[in-house]
N, C-alpha and C. Protein backbone atom coordinates (compact mmCIF):
# COMPACT_ATOMS: atom_id res chain seq x y z
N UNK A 1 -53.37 -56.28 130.37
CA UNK A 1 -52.13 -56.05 129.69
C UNK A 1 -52.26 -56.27 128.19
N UNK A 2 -51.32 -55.56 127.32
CA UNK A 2 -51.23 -56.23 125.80
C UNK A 2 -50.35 -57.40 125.57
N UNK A 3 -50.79 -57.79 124.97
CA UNK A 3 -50.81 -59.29 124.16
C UNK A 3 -50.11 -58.84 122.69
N UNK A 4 -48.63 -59.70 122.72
CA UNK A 4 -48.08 -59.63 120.83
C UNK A 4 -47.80 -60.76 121.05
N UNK A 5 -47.96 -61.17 119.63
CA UNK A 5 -47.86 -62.38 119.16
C UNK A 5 -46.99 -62.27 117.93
N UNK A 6 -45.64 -63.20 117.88
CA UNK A 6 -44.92 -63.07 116.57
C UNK A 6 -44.54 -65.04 116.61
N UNK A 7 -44.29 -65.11 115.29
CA UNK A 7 -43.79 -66.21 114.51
C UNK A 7 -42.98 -66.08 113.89
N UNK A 8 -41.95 -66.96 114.10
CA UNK A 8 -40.72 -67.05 112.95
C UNK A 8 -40.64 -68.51 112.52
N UNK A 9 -40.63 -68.55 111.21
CA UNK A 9 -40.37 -69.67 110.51
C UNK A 9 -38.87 -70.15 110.22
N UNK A 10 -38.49 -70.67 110.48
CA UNK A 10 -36.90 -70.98 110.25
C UNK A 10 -36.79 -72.42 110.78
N UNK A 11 -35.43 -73.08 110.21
CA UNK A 11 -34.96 -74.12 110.83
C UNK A 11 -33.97 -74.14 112.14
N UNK A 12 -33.58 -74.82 113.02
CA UNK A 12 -33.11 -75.24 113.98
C UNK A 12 -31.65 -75.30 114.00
N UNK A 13 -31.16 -75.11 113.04
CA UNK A 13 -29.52 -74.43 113.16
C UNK A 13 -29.38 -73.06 112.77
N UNK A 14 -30.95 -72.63 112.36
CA UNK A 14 -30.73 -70.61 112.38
C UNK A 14 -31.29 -70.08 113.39
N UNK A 15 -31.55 -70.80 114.54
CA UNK A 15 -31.73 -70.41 116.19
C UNK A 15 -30.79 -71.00 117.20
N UNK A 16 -30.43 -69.96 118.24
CA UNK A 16 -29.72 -70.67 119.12
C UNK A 16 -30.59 -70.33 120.18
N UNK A 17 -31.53 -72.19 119.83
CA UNK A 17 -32.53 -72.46 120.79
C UNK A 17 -32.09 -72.84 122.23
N UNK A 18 -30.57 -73.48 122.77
CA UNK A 18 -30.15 -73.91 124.03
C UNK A 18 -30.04 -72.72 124.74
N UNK A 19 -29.70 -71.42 124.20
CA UNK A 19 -29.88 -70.21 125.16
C UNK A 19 -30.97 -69.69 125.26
N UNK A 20 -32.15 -69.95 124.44
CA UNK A 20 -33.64 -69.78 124.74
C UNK A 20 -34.11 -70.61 125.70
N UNK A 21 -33.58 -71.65 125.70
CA UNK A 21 -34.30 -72.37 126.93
C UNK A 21 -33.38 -72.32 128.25
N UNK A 22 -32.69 -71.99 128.19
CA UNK A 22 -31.53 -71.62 129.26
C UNK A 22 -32.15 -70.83 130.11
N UNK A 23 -32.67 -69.74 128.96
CA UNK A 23 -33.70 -67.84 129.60
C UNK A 23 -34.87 -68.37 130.37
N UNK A 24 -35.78 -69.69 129.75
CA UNK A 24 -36.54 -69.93 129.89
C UNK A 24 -36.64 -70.48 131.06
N UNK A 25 -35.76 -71.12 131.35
CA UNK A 25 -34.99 -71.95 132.90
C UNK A 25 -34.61 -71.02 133.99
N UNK A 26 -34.29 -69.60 133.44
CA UNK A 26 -33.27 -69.07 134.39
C UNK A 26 -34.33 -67.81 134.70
N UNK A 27 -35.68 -67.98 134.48
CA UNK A 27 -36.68 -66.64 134.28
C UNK A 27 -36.74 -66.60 136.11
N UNK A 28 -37.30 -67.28 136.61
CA UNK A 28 -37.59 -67.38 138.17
C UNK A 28 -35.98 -66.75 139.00
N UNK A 29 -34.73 -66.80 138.34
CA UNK A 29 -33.43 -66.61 139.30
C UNK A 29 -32.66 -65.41 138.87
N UNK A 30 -33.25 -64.37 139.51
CA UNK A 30 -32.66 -62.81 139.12
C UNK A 30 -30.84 -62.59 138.84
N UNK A 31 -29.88 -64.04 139.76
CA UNK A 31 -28.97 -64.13 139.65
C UNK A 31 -28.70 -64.83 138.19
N UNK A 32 -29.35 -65.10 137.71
CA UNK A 32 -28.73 -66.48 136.88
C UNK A 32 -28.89 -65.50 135.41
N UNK A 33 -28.30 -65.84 134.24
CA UNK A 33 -28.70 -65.27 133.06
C UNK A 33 -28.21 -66.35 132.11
N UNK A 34 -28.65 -66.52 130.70
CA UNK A 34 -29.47 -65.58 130.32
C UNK A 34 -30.74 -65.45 131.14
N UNK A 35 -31.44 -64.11 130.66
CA UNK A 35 -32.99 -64.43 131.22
C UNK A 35 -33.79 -63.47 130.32
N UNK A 36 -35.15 -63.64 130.19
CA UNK A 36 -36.07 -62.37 129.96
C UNK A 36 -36.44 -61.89 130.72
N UNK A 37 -36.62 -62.26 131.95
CA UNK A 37 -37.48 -60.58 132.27
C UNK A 37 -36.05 -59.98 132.88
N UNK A 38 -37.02 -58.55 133.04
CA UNK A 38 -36.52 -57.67 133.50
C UNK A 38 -38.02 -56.80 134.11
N UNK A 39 -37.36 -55.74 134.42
CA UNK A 39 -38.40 -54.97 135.36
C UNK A 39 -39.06 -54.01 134.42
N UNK A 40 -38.57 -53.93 132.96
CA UNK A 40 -39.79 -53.65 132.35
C UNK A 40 -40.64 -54.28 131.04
N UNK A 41 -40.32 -55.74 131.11
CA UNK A 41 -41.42 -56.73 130.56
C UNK A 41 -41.64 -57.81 131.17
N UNK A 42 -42.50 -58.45 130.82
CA UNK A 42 -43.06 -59.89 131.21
C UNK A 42 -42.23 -60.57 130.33
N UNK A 43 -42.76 -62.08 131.22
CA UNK A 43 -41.91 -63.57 130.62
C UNK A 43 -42.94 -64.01 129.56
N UNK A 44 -41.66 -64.06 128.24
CA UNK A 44 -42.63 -64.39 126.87
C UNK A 44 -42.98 -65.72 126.80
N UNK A 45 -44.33 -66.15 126.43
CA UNK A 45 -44.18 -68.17 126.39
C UNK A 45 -43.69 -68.25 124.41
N UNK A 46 -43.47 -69.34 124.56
CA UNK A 46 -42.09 -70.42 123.49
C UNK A 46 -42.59 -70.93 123.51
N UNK A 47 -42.88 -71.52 122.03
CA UNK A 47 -43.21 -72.73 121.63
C UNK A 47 -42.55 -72.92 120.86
N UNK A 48 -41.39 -73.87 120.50
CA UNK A 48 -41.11 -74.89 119.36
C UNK A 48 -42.26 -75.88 118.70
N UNK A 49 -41.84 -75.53 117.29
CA UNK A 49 -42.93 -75.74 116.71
C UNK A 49 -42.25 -76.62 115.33
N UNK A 50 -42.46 -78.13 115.26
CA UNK A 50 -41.58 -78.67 114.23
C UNK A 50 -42.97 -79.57 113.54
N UNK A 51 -42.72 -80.38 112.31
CA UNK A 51 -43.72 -81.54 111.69
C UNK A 51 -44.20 -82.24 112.71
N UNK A 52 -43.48 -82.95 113.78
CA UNK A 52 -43.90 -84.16 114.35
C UNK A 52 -44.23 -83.57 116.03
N UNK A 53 -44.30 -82.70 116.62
CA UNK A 53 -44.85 -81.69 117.96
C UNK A 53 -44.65 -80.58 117.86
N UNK A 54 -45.29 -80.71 119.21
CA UNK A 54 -45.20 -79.04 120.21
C UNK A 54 -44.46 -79.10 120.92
N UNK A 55 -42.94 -78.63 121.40
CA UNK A 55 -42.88 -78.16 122.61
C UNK A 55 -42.84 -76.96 123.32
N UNK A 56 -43.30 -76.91 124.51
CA UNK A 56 -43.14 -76.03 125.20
C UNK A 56 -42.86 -76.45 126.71
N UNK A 57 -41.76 -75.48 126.70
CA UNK A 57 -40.97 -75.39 128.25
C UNK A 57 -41.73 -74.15 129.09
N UNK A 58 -42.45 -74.50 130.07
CA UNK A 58 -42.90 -73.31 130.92
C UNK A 58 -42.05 -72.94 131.83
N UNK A 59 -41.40 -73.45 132.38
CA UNK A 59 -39.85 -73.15 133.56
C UNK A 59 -39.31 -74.24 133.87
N UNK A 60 -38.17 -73.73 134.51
CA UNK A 60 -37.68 -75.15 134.73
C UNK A 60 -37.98 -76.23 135.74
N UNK A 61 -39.48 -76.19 135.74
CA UNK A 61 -39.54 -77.40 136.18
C UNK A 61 -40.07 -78.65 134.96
N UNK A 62 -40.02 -77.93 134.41
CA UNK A 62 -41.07 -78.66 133.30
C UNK A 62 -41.36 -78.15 131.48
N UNK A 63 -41.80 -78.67 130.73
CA UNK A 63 -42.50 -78.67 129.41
C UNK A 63 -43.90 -79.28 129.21
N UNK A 64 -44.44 -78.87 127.95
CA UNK A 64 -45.37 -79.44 127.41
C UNK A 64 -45.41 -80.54 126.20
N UNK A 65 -45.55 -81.26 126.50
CA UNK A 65 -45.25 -81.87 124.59
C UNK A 65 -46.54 -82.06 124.11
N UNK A 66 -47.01 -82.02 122.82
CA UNK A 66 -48.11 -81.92 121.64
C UNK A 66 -47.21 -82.90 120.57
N UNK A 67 -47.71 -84.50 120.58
CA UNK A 67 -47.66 -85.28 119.57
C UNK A 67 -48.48 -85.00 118.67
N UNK A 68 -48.17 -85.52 117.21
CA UNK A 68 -49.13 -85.15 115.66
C UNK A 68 -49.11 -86.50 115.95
N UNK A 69 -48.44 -87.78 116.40
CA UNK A 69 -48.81 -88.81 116.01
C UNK A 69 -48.69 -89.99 116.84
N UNK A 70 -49.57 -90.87 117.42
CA UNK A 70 -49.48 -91.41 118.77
C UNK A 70 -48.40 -92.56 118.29
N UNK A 71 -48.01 -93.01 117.38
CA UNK A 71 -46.93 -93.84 117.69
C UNK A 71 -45.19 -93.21 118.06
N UNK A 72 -44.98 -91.76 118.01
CA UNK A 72 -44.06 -90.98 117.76
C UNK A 72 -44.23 -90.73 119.53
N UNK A 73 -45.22 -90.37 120.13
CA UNK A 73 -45.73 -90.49 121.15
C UNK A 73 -45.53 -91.60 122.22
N UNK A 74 -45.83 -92.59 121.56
CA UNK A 74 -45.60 -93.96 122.45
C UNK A 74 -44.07 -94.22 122.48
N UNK A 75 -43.57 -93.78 121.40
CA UNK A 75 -41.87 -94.40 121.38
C UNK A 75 -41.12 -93.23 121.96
N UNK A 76 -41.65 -91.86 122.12
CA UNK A 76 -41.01 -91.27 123.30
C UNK A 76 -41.16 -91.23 124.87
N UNK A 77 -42.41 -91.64 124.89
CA UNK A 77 -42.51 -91.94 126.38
C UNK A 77 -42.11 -93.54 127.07
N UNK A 78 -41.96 -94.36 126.09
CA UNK A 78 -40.99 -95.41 126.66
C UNK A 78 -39.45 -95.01 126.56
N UNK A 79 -38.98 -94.19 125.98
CA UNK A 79 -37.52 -93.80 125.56
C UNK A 79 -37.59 -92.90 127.55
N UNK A 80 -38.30 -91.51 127.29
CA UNK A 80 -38.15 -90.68 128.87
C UNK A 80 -39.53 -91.37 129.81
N UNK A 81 -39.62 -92.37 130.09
CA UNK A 81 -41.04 -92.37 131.05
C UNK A 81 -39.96 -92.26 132.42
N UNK A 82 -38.53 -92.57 132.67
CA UNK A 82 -38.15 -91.72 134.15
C UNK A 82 -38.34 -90.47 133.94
N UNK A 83 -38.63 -89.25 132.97
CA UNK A 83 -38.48 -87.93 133.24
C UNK A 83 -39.86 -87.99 133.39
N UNK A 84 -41.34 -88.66 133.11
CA UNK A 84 -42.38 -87.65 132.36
C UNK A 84 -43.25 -88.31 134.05
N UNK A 85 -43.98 -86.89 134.35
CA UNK A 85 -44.35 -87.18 135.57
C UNK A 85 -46.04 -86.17 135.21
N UNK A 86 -47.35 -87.08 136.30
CA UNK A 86 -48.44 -86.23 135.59
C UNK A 86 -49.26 -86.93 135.27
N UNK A 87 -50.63 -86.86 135.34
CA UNK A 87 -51.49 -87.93 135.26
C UNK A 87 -51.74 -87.70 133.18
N UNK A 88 -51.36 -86.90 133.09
CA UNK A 88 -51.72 -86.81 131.77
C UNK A 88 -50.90 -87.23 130.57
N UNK A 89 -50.02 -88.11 131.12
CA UNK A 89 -48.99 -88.57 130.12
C UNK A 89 -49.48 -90.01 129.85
N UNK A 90 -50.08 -90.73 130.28
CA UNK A 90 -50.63 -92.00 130.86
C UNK A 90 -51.42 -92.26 129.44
């Protein structure tokens, strides 16, 4: 298949990122919307991209997080360690 790749630079009150991740949540439930797919594209991957991580939501079961800095790191995973599940958070 082809592969595009785009970037947008902007801040976080010139996206309405809660309905991006809504799509992102609702990709697997043909009933549910918003959503992206449809029957003639694929599901795009998202990354939020700020100074201090990465995130990325792959569906709703889950995200990725990418710390820049392990103490920013340590003080979020004592803040969610009931959400963060995974040998790799450890």
């Amino acid at each position: 298949g082809k592969v595009i790749q785009y970037s947008l630079e902007t801040k976080k009150q010139h996206i309405e990122y809660k309905k991006i991740i809504k799509a992102i949540c609702n990709q697997d439930f043909k009933s549910m919307a918003p959503r992206f797919n449809d029957k003639y594209s694929s599901y795009p991957e998202i990354f939020f991209i700020n100074k201090d991580f990465i995130y990325h939501i792959y569906d709703d079961r889950g995200a990725f997080l990418l710390f820049k800095d392990e103490r920013k790191y340590e003080k979020f995973k004592t803040k969610y360690s009931t959400l963060m599940v995974g040998e790799d958070y450890n």
